[in-house]
Protein backbone atom coordinates (compact mmCIF):
# COMPACT_ATOMS: atom_id res chain seq x y z
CA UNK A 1 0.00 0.00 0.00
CA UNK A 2 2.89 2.10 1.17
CA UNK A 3 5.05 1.51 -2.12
CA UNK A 4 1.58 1.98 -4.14
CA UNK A 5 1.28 5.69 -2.32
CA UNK A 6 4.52 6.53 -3.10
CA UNK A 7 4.67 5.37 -7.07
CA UNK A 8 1.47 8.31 -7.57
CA UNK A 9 3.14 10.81 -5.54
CA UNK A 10 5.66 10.23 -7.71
CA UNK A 11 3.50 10.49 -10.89
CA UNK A 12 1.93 13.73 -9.72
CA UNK A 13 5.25 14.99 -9.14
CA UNK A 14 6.44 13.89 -12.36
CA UNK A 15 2.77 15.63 -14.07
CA UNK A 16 3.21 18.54 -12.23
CA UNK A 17 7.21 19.07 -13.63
CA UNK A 18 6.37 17.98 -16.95
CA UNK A 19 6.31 21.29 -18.71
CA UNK A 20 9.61 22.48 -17.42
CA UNK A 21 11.37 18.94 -17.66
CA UNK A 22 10.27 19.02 -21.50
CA UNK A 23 11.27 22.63 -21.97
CA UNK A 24 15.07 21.90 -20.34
CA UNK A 25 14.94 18.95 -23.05
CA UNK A 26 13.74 21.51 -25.64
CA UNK A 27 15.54 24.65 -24.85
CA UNK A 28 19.03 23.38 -22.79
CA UNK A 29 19.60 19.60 -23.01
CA UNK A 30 19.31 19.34 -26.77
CA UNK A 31 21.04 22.02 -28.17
CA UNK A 32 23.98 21.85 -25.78
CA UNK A 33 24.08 18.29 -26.91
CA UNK A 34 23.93 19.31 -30.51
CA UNK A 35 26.26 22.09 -30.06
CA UNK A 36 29.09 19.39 -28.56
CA UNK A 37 28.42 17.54 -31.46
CA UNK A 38 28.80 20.41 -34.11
CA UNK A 39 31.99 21.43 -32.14
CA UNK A 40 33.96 18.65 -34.00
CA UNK A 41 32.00 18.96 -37.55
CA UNK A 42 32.38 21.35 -40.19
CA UNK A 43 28.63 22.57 -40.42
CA UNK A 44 27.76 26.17 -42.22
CA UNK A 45 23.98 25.47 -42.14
CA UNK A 46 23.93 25.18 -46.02
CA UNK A 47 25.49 21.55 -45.88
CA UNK A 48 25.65 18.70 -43.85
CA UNK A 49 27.74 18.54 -40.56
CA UNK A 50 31.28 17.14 -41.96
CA UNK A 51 33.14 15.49 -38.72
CA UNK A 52 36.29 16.80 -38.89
CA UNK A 53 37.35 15.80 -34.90
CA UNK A 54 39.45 18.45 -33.21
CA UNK A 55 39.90 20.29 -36.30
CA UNK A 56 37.96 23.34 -35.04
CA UNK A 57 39.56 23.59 -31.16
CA UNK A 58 42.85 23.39 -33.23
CA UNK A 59 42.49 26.00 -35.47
CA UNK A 60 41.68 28.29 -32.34
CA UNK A 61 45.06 27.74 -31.32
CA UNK A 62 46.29 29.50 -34.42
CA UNK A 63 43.70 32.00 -34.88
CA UNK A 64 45.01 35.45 -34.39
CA UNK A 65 42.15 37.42 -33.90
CA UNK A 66 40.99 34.74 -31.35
CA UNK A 67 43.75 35.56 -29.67
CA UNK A 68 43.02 39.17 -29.78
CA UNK A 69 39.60 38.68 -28.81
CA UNK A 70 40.53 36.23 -25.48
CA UNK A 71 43.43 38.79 -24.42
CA UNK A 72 40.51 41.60 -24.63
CA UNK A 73 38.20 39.30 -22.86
CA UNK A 74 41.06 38.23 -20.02
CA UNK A 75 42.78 41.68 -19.26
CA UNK A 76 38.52 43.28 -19.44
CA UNK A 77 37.58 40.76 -16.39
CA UNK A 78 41.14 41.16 -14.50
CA UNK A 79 39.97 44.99 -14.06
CA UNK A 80 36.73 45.24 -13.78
CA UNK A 81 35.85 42.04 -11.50
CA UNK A 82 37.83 43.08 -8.48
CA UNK A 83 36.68 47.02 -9.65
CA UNK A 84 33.25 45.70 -9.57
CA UNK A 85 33.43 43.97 -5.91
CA UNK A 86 35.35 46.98 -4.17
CA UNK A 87 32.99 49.58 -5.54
CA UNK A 88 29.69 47.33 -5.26
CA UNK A 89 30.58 46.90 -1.55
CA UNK A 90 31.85 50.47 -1.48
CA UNK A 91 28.28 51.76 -2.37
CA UNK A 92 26.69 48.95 0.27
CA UNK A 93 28.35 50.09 2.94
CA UNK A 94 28.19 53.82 2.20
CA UNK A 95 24.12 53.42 1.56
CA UNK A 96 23.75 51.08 5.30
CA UNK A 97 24.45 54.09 7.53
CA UNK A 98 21.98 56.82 5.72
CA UNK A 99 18.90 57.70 6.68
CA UNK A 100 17.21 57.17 2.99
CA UNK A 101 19.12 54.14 2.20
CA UNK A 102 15.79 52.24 0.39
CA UNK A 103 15.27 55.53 -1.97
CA UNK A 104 19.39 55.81 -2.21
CA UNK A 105 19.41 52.41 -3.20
CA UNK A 106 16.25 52.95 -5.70
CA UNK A 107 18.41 55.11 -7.70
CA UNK A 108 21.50 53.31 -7.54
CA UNK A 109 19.64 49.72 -8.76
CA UNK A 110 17.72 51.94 -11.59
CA UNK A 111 20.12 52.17 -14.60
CA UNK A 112 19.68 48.08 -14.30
CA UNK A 113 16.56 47.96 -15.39
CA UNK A 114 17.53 50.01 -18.52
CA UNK A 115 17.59 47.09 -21.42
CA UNK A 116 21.56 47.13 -22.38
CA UNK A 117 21.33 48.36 -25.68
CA UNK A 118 19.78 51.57 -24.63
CA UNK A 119 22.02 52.23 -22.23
CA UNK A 120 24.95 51.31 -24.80
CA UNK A 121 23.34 53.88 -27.53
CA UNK A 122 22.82 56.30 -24.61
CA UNK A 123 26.29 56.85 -23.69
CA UNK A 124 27.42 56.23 -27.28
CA UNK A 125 25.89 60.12 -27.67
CA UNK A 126 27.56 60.55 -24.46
CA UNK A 127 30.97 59.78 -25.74
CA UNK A 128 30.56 61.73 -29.00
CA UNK A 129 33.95 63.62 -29.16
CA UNK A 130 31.80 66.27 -31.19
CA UNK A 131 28.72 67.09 -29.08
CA UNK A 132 28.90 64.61 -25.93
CA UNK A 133 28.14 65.73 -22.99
CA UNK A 134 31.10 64.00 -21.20
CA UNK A 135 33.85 65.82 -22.95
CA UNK A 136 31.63 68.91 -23.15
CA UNK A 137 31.83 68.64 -19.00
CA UNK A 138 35.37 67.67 -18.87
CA UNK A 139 36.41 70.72 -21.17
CA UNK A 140 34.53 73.16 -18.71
CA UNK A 141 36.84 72.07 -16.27
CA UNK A 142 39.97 73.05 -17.95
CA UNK A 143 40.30 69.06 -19.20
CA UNK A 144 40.41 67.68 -22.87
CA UNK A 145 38.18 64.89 -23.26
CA UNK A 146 39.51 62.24 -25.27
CA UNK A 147 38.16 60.50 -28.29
CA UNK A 148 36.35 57.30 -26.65
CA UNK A 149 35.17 55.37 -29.15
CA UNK A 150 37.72 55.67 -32.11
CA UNK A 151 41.25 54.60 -30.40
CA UNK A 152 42.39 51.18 -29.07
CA UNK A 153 43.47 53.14 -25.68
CA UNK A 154 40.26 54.36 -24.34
CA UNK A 155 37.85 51.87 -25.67
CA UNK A 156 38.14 49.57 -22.79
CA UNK A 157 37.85 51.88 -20.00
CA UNK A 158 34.40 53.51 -21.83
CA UNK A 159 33.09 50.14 -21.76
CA UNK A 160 33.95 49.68 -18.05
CA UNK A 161 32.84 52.72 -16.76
CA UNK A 162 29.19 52.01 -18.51
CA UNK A 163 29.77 48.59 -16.83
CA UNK A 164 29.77 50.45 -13.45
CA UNK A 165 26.18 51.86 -13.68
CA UNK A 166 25.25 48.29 -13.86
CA UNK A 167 26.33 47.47 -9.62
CA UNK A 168 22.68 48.13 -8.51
CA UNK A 169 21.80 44.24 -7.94
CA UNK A 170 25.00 43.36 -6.62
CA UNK A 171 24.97 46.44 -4.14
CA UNK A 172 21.43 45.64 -3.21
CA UNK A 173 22.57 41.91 -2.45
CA UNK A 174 25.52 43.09 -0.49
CA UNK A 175 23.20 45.55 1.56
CA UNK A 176 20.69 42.88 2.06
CA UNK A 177 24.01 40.94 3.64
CA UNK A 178 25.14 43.98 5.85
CA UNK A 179 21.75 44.60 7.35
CA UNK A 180 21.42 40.91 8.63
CA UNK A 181 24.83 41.02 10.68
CA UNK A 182 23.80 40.71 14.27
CA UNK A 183 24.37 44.28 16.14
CA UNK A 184 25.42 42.21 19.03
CA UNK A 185 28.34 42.03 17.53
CA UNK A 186 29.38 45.50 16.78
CA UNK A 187 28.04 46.18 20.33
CA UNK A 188 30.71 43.94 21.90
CA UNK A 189 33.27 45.44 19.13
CA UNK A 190 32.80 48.72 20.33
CA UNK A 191 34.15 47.91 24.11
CA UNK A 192 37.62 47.40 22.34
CA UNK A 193 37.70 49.88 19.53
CA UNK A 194 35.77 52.76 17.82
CA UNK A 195 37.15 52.34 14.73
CA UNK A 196 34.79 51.85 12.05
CA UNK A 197 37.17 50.17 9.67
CA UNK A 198 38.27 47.81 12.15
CA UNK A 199 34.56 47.28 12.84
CA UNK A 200 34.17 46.33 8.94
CA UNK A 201 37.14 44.15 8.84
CA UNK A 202 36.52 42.13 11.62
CA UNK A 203 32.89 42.32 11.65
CA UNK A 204 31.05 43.02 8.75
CA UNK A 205 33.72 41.71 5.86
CA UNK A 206 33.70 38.28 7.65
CA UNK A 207 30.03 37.96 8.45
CA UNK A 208 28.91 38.58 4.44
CA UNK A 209 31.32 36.49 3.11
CA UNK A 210 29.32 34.12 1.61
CA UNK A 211 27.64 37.27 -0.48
CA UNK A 212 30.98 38.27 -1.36
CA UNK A 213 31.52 35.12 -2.93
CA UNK A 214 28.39 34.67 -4.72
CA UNK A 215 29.19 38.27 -6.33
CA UNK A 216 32.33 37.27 -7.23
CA UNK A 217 31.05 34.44 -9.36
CA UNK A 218 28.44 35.90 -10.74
CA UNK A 219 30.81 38.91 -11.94
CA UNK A 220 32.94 35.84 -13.38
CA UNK A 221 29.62 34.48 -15.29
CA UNK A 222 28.77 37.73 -16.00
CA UNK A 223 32.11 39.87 -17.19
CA UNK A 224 33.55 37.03 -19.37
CA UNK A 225 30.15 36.82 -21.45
CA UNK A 226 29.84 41.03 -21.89
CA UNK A 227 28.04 41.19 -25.59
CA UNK A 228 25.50 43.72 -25.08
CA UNK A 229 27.41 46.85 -23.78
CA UNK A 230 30.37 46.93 -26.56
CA UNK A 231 28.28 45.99 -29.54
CA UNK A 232 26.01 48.84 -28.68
CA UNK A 233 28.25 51.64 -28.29
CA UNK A 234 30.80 50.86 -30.53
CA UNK A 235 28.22 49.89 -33.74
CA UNK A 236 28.50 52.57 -36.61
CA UNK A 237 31.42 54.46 -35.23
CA UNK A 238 34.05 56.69 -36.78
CA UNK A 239 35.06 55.16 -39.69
CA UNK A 240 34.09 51.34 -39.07
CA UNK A 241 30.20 50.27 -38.66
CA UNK A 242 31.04 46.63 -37.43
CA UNK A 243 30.81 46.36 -33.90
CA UNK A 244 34.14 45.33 -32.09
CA UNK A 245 36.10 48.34 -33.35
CA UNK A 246 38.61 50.07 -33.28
CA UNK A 247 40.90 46.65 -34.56
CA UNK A 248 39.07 44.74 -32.85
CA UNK A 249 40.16 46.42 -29.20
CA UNK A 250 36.60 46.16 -28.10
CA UNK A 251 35.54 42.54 -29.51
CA UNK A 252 34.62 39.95 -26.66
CA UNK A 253 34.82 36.72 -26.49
CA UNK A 254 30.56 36.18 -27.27
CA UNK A 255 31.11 38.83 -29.58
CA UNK A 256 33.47 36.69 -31.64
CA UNK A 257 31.10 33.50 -31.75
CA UNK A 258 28.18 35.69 -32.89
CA UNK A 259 30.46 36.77 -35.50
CA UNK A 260 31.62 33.50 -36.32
CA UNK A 261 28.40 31.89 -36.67
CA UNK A 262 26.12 34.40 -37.60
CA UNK A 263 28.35 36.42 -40.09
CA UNK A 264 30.55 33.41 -41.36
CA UNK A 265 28.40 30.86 -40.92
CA UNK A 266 31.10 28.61 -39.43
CA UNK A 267 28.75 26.87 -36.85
CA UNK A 268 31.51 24.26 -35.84
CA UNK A 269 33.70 26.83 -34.99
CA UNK A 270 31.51 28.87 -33.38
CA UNK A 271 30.46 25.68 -31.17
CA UNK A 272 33.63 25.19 -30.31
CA UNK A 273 34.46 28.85 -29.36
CA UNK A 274 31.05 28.26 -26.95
CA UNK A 275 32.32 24.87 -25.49
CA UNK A 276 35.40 26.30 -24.52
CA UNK A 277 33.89 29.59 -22.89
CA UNK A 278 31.26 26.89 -21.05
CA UNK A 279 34.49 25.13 -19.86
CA UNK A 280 36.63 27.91 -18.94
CA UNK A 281 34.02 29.87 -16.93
CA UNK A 282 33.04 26.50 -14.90
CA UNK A 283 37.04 25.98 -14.47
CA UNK A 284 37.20 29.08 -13.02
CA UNK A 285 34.02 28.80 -11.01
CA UNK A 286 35.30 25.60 -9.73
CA UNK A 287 38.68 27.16 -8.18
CA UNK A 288 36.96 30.25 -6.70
CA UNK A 289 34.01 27.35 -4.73
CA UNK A 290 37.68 25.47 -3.99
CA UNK A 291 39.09 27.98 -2.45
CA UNK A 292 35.80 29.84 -1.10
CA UNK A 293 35.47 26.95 1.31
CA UNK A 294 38.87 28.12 3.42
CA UNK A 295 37.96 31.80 3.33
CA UNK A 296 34.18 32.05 3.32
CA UNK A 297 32.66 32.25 7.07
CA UNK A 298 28.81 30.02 7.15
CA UNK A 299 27.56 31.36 10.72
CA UNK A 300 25.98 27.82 10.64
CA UNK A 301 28.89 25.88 11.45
């Protein structure tokens, strides 16, 4: 009776999951299984898939503008995923001791919800070394704004700073974190020492750890896969219309594949490209979790 009781729960369960089992199959299981496969075929959607083995993760290996395109993608998260953390957490802590913190952190969370092209086509007018406004500002300082968007110097750090009006969730997750360290301890904190960075470094820092540490992986996930920021503000510029300009100083790594595959129409390569973003990011997701588990305080244990 038992065992018949718990083969309909199990039904039901199965009934009531259905739809999202069969759209995983659909939308995730299939076409990462069809991508691995097209990863060692030469397949440009007008033929059939040719298996060609490790042809396409070899020819990576000599590609030059791959090359180009991972150092972008490499130096791009080196800076701006430890800028990201310090000035998310920055913000946090700044906001936790106001008086309006929830319409402070309104503002701070609202370019987010701007859809990423917009905000790329925004501050592409923004960067206009002709009629921007941010030069404009600069020059009424006594400053020369430089040209943004047409040299291989200050590409990168345009792209980043429009990356920084994107910390709203991850400041609102770190302030979420602050607010739910016990004031106990501060209290007892106090009796030795005043200091309020001593009081964040012993308190606070240790205590949201574990938010830390989910920020810093999602900034992993995140930064490696930028698309939508670069191809918007640097489409139709100066004297190249291809996103990715100037020589290719501001083409990313999911910039590339779209390129490949949707402008080439070299799917295998392209699937390749993907498999070895899927398995570098979950590398590197694997080492931070590794060593996460010696740094990161659980108040549970």
């Amino acid at each position: 009776m038992k065992l018949k009781l718990k083969n309909r729960e199990l039904l039901l369960g199965v009934a009531f999951t259905s739809p999202w089992l069969l759209g995983m199959a659909v939308f995730l299981i299939y076409p990462l299984a069809v991508s691995l496969y097209y990863s060692f075929t030469d397949y440009n959607l007008l033929s059939r898939p040719f298996w060609i083995g490790w042809e396409n993760y070899q020819f990576a290996m000599g590609d030059s503008i791959f090359g180009i395109v991972l150092r972008n993608t490499l130096v791009y998260a080196a800076v701006m995923i430890p800028l990201n953390l310090i000035l998310g957490l920055v913000l946090a802590l700044a906001l936790s001791g106001l008086k309006w913190t929830k319409a402070l952190s309104s503002l701070v969370y609202l370019p987010a919800t701007v859809p990423l092209v917009v905000l790329g086509l925004v501050f592409q007018w923004m960067y206009n070394g002709e009629f921007g406004i941010i030069n404009y500002l600069l020059g009424a300082i006594g400053l020369e704004g430089p040209p943004w968007l047409t040299t291989t110097t200050w590409i990168k750090p345009a792209i980043g700073i429009v990356n920084m009006f994107l910390l709203g969730p991850m400041v609102l997750i770190n302030l979420a974190g602050i607010q739910s360290v016990p004031t106990e301890l501060y209290e007892a904190v106090r009796l030795e020492t005043d200091s309020k960075f001593l009081q964040i470094w012993h308190i606070t820092l240790p205590m949201i750890s574990p938010v830390i540490l989910y920020n810093l992986i999602m900034q992993i996930i995140g930064v490696v896969q930028i698309f939508d920021i670069p191809y918007a503000l640097t489409a139709g510029v100066g004297a190249y219309s291809t996103p990715g300009g100037p020589n290719y100083a501001s083409t990313f790594y999911t910039m590339y594949i779209t390129e490949v595959a949707f402008k080439q129409y070299d799917m295998g390569y392209a699937s390749a490209l993907a498999w070895m973003l899927f398995l570098g990011i979950a590398l590197a997701t694997w080492l931070v979790m590794t060593i996460g588990r010696k740094l990161v305080y659980y108040a549970a244990e």
